[in-house]
C-alpha atoms as a PDB file:
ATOM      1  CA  UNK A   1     102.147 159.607  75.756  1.00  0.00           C
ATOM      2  CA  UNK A   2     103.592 157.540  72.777  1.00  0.00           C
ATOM      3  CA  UNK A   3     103.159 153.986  72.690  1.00  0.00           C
ATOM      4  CA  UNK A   4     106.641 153.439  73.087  1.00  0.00           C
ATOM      5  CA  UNK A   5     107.129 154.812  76.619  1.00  0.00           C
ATOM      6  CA  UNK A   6     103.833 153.159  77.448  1.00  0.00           C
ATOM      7  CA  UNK A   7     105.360 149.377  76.027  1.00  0.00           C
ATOM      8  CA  UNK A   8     107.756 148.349  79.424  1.00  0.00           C
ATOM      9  CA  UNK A   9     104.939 148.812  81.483  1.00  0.00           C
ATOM     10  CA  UNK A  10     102.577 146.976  79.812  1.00  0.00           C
ATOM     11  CA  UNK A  11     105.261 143.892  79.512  1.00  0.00           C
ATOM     12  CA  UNK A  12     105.737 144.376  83.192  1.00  0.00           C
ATOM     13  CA  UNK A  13     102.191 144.294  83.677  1.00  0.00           C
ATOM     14  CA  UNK A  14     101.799 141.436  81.570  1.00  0.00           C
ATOM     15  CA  UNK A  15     104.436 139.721  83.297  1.00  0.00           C
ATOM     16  CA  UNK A  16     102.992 140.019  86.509  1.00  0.00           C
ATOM     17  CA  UNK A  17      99.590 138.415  85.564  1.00  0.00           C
ATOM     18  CA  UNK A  18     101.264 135.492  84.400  1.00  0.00           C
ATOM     19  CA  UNK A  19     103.821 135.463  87.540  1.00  0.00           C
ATOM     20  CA  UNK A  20     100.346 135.226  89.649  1.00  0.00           C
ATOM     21  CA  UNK A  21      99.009 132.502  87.829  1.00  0.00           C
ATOM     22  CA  UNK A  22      96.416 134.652  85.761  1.00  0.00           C
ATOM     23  CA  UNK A  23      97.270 134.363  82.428  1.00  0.00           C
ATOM     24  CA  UNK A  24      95.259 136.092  79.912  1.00  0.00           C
ATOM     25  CA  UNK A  25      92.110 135.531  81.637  1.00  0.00           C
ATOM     26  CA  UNK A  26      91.265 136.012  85.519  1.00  0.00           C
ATOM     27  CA  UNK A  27      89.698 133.451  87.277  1.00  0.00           C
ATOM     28  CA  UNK A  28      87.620 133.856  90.352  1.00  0.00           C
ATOM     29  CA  UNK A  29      88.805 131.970  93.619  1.00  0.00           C
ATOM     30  CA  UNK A  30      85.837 129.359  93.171  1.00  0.00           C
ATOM     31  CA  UNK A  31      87.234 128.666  89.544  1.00  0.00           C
ATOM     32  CA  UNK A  32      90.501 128.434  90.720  1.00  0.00           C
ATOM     33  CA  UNK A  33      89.711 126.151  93.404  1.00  0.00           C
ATOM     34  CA  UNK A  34      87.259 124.257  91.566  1.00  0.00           C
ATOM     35  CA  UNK A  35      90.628 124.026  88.937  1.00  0.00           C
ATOM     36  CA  UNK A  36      92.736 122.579  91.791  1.00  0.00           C
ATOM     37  CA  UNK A  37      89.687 119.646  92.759  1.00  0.00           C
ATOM     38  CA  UNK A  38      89.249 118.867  88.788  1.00  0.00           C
ATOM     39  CA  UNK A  39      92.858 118.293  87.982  1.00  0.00           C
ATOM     40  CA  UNK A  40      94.322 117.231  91.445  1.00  0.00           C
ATOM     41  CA  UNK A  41      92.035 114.517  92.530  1.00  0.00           C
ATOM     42  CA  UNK A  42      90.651 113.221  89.157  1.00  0.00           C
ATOM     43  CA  UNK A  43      86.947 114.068  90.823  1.00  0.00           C
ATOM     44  CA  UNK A  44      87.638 110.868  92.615  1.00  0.00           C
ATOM     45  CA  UNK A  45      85.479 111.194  95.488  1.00  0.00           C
ATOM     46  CA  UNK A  46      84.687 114.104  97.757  1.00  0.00           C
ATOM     47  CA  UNK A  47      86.889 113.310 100.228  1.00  0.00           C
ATOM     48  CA  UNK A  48      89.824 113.635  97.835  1.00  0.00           C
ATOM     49  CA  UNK A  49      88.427 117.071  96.668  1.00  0.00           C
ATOM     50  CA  UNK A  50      88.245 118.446 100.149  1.00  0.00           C
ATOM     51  CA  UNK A  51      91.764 117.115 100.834  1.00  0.00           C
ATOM     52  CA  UNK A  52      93.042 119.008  98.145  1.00  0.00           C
ATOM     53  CA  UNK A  53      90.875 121.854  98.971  1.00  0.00           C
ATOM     54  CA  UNK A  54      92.379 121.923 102.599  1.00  0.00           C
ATOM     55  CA  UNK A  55      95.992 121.611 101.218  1.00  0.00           C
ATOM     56  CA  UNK A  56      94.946 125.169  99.166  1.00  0.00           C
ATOM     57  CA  UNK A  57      93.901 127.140 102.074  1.00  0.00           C
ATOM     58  CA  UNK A  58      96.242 125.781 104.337  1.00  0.00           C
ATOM     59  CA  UNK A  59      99.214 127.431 101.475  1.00  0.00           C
ATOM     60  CA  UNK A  60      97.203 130.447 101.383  1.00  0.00           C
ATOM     61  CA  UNK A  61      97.005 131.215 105.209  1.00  0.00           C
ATOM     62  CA  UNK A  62     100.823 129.912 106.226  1.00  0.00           C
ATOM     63  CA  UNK A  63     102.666 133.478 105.068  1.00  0.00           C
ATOM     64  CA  UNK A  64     104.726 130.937 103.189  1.00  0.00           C
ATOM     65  CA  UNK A  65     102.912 130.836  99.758  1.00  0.00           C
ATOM     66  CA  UNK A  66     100.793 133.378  97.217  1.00  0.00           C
ATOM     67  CA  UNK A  67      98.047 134.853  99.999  1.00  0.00           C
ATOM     68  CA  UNK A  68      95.259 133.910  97.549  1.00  0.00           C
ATOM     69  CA  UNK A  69      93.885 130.611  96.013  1.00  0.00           C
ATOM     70  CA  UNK A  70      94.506 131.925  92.449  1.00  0.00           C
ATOM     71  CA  UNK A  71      97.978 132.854  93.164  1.00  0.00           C
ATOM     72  CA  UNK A  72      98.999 129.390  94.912  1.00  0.00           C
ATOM     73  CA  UNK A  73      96.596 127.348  92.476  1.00  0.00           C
ATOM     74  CA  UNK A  74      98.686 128.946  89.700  1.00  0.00           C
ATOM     75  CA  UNK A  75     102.312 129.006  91.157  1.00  0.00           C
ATOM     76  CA  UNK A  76     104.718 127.432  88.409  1.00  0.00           C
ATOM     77  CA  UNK A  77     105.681 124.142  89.357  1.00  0.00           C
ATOM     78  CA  UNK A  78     103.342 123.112  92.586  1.00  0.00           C
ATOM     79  CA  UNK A  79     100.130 121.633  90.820  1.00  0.00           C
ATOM     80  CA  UNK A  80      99.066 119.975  87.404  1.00  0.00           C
ATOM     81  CA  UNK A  81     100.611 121.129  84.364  1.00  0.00           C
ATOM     82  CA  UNK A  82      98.094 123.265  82.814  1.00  0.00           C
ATOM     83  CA  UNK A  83      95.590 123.748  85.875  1.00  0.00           C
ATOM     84  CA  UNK A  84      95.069 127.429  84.619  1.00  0.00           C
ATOM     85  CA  UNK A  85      94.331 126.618  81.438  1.00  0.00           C
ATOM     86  CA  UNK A  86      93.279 123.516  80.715  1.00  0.00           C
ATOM     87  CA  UNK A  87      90.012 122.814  79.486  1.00  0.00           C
ATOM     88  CA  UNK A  88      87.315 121.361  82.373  1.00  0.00           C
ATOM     89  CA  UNK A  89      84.900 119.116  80.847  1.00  0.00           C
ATOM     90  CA  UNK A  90      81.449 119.517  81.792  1.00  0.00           C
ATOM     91  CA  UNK A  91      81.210 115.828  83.608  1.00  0.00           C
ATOM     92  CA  UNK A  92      81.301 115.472  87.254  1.00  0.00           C
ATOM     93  CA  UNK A  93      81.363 119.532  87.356  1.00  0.00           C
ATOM     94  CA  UNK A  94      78.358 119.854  89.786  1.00  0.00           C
ATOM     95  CA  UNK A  95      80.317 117.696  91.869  1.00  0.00           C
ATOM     96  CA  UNK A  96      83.602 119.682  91.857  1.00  0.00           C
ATOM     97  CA  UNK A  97      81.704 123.018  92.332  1.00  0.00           C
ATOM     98  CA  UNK A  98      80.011 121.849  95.330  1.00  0.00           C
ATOM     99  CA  UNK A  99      83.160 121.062  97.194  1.00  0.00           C
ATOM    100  CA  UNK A 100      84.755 123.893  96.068  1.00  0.00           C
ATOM    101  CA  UNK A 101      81.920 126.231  97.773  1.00  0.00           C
ATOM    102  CA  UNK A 102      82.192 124.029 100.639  1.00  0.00           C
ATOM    103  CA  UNK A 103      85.694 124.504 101.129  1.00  0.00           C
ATOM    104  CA  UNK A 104      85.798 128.626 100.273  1.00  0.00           C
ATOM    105  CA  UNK A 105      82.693 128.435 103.497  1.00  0.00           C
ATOM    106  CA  UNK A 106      85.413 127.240 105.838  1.00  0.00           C
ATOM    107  CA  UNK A 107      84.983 123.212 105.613  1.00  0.00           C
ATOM    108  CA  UNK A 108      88.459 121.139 105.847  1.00  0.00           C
ATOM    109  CA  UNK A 109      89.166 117.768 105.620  1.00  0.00           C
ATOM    110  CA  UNK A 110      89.147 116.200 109.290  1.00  0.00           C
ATOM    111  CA  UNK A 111      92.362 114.556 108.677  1.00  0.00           C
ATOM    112  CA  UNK A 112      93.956 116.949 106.999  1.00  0.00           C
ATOM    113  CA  UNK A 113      95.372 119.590 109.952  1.00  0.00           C
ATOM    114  CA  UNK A 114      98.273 121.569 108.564  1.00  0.00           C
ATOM    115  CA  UNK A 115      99.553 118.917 105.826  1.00  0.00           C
ATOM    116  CA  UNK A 116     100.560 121.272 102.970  1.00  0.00           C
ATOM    117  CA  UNK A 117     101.891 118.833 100.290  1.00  0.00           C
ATOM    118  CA  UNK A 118     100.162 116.071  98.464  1.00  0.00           C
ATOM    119  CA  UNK A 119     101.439 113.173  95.831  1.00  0.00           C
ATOM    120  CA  UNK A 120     100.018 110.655  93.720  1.00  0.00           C
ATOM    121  CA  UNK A 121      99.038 107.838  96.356  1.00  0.00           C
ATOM    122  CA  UNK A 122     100.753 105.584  94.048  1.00  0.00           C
ATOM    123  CA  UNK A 123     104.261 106.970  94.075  1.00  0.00           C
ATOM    124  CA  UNK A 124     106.791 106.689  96.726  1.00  0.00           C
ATOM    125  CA  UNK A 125     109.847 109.170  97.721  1.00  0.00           C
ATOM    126  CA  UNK A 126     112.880 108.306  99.684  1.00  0.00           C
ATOM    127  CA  UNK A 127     112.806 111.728 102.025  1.00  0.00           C
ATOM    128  CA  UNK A 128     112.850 111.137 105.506  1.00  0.00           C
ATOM    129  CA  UNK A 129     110.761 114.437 106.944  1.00  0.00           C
ATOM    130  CA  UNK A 130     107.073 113.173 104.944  1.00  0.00           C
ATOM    131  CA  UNK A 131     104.741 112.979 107.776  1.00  0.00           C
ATOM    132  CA  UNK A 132     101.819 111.160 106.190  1.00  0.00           C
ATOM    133  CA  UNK A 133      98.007 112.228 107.141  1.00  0.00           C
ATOM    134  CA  UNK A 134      95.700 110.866 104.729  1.00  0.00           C
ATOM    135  CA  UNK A 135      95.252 109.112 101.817  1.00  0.00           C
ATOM    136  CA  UNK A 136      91.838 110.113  99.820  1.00  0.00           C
ATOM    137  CA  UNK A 137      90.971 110.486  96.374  1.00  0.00           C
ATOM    138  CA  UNK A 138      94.289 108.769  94.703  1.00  0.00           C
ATOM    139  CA  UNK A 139      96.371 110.994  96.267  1.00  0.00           C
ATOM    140  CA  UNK A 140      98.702 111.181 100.160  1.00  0.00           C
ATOM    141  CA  UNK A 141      98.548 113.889 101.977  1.00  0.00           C
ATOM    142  CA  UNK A 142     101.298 115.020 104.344  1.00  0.00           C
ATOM    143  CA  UNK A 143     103.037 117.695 106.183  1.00  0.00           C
ATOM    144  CA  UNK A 144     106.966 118.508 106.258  1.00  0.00           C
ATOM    145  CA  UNK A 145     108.558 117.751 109.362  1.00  0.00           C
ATOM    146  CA  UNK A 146     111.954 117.337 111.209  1.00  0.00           C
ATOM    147  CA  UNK A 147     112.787 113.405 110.557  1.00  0.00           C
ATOM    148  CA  UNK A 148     112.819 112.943 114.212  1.00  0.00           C
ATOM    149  CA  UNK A 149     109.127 114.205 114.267  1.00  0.00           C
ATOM    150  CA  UNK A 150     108.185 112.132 111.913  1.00  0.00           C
ATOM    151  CA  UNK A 151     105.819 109.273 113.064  1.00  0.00           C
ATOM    152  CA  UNK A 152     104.291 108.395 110.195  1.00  0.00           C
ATOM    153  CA  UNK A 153     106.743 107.744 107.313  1.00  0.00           C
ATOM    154  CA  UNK A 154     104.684 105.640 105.253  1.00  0.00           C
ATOM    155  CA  UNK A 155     100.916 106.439 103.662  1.00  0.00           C
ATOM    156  CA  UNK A 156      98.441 105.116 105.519  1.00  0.00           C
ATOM    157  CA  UNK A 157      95.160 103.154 103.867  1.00  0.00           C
ATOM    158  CA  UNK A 158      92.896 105.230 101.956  1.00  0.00           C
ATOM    159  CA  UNK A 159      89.790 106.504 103.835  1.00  0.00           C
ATOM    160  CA  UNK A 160      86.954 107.748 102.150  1.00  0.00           C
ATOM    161  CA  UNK A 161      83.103 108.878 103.026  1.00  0.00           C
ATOM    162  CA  UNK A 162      84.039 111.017 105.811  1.00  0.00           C
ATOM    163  CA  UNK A 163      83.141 114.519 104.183  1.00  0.00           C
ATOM    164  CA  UNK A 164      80.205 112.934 102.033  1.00  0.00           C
ATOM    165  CA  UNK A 165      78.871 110.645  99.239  1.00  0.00           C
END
């Protein structure tokens, strides 16, 4: 088969790989996790990385995001700029890695129940349906509601030590 004929489906395919988040190079689920922990919570505390961690899983089981950690680590648009590609530096790694493995053996953050969204603890938004859960690692956690569900509008004060360290 000439190369040609053999070109549109390699661009598709190429496509794809970058459409899941992939890029050139495949990462595994830990490194992809372990991606999300480094950028999102600055390696802040552990708390903050199993926060995070939570808000990944929870994505990847609610049927309403990518069905793997890669895939909603790497959607366009929903985490750091970069989290695919950047480079990790090798400081506070042991750290990350251990809470990634924690949270890929089923551990959540207590506080965390089905919050799916996170921001910079220091920023605040005007939306009326942010139910706020937690506040760990620099960043507030919270879940999506109806406004008249809502109970708590504001972020609450950080809490940290309850998964470790």
């Amino acid at each position: 088969m000439p190369f040609s004929s053999l070109r549109p489906a390699l661009l598709t395919g190429l496509a794809l790989l970058m459409l899941a988040g992939c890029g050139m190079r495949r990462h595994s689920p830990l490194e992809c996790m372990e991606r999300a922990m480094y950028f999102e919570s600055n390696r802040s505390s552990r708390d903050g990385m199993i926060a995070v961690g939570s808000v990944v899983m929870n994505r990847v089981e609610s049927g309403q995001y990518p069905r793997s950690i890669c895939g909603v680590v790497g959607q366009r648009g929903q985490f750091a700029p970069g989290i695919m590609t950047r480079r990790m530096n090798d400081s506070g790694l042991p750290k990350v890695r251990e809470a990634a493995r924690a949270v890929l053996r089923g551990e959540r953050h207590p506080m965390i129940g089905k919050a799916m969204f996170f921001h910079a603890a220091s920023h605040r938004f005007g939306y009326d349906n942010m139910h706020y859960v937690l506040v760990a690692g620099g960043n507030a956690f919270y879940e999506k509601r109806k406004s008249h569900l809502v109970s708590q509008p504001v972020p609450p004060r950080p809490v940290e030590g309850i998964t470790g360290w």
